[in-house]
Protein backbone atom coordinates (compact mmCIF):
# COMPACT_ATOMS: atom_id res chain seq x y z
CA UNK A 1 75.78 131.62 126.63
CA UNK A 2 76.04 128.17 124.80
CA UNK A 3 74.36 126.45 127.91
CA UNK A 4 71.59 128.71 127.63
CA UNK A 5 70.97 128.17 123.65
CA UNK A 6 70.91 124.27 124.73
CA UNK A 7 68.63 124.87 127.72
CA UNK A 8 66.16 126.86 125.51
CA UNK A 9 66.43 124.26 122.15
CA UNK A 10 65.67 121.48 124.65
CA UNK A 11 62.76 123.31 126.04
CA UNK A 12 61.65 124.22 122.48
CA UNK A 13 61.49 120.59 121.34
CA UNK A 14 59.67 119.50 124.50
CA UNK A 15 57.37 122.15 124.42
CA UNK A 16 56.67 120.69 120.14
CA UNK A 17 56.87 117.54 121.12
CA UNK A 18 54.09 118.47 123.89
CA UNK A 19 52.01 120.09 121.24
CA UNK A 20 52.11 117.03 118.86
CA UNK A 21 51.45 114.59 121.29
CA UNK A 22 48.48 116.75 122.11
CA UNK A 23 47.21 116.89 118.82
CA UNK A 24 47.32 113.22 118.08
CA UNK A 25 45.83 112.21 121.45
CA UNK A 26 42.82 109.86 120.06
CA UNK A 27 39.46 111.62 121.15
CA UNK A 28 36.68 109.88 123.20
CA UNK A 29 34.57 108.65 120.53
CA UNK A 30 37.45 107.13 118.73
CA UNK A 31 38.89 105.32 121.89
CA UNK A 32 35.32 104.15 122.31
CA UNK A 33 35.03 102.67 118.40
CA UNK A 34 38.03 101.19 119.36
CA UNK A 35 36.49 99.32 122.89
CA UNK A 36 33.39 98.77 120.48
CA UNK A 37 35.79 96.71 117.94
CA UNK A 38 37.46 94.96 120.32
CA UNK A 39 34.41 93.49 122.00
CA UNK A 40 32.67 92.55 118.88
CA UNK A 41 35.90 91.00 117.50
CA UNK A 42 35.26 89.15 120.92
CA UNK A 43 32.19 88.30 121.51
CA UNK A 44 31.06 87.24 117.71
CA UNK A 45 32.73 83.91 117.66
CA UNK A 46 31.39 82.81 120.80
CA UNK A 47 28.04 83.48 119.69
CA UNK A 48 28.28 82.04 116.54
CA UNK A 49 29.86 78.84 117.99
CA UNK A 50 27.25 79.02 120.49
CA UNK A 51 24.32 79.16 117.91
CA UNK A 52 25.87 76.57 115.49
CA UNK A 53 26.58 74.01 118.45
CA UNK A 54 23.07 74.48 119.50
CA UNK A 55 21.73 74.05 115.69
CA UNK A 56 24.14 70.48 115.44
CA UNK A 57 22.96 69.58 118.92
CA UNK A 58 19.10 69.93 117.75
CA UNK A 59 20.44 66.64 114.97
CA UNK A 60 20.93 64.44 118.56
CA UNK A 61 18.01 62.56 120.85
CA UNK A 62 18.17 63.51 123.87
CA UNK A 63 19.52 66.53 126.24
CA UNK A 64 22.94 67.08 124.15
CA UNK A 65 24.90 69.84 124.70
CA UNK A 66 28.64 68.82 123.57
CA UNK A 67 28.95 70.60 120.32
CA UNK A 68 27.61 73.64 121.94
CA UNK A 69 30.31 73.74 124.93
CA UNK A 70 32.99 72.94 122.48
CA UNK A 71 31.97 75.22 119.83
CA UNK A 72 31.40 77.94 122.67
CA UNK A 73 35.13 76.95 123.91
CA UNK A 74 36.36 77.42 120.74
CA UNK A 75 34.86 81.21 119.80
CA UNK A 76 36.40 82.17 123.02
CA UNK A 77 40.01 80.94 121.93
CA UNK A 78 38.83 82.52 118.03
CA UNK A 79 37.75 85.84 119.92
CA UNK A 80 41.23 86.15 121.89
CA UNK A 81 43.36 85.44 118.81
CA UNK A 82 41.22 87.87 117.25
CA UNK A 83 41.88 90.81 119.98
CA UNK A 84 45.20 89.73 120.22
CA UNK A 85 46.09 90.66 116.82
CA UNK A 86 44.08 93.53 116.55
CA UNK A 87 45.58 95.00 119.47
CA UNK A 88 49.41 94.05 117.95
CA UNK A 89 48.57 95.98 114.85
């Protein structure tokens, strides 16, 4: 008799544990905020180092596009640390 009360109480708790994980499964519309978030924590640095490069690079004579490649470089390494710790938390 004893094997069956453990057979049923671990059948119990799987079958809760079932209905939990069910309830907190994150819906569409919040896994897609989520993607959303992600790529704008991504992709805003790069544009903003790409419009600020191009803005310094408008000060130089000439075809110049150095601060703009390095500023572009440098929101892609912001936007990855950004995701990074976004996606840690």
């Amino acid at each position: 008799m004893s094997e069956e009360k453990k057979l049923a109480e671990q059948v119990e708790k799987e079958a809760e544990r079932l209905e939990r994980a069910e309830k907190e499964r994150p819906t569409v519309l919040a896994q897609t905020a989520y993607v959303g978030i992600l790529g704008l924590l991504f992709v805003l640095p790069v544009i903003g180092g790409a419009y600020l490069g191009r803005w310094i690079d408008g000060f130089f004579e000439g075809y110049s596009m150095r601060w703009t490649l390095s500023l572009i470089f440098l929101g892609i390494v912001l936007g990855a640390v950004n995701v990074y710790y976004f996606v840690r938390e």
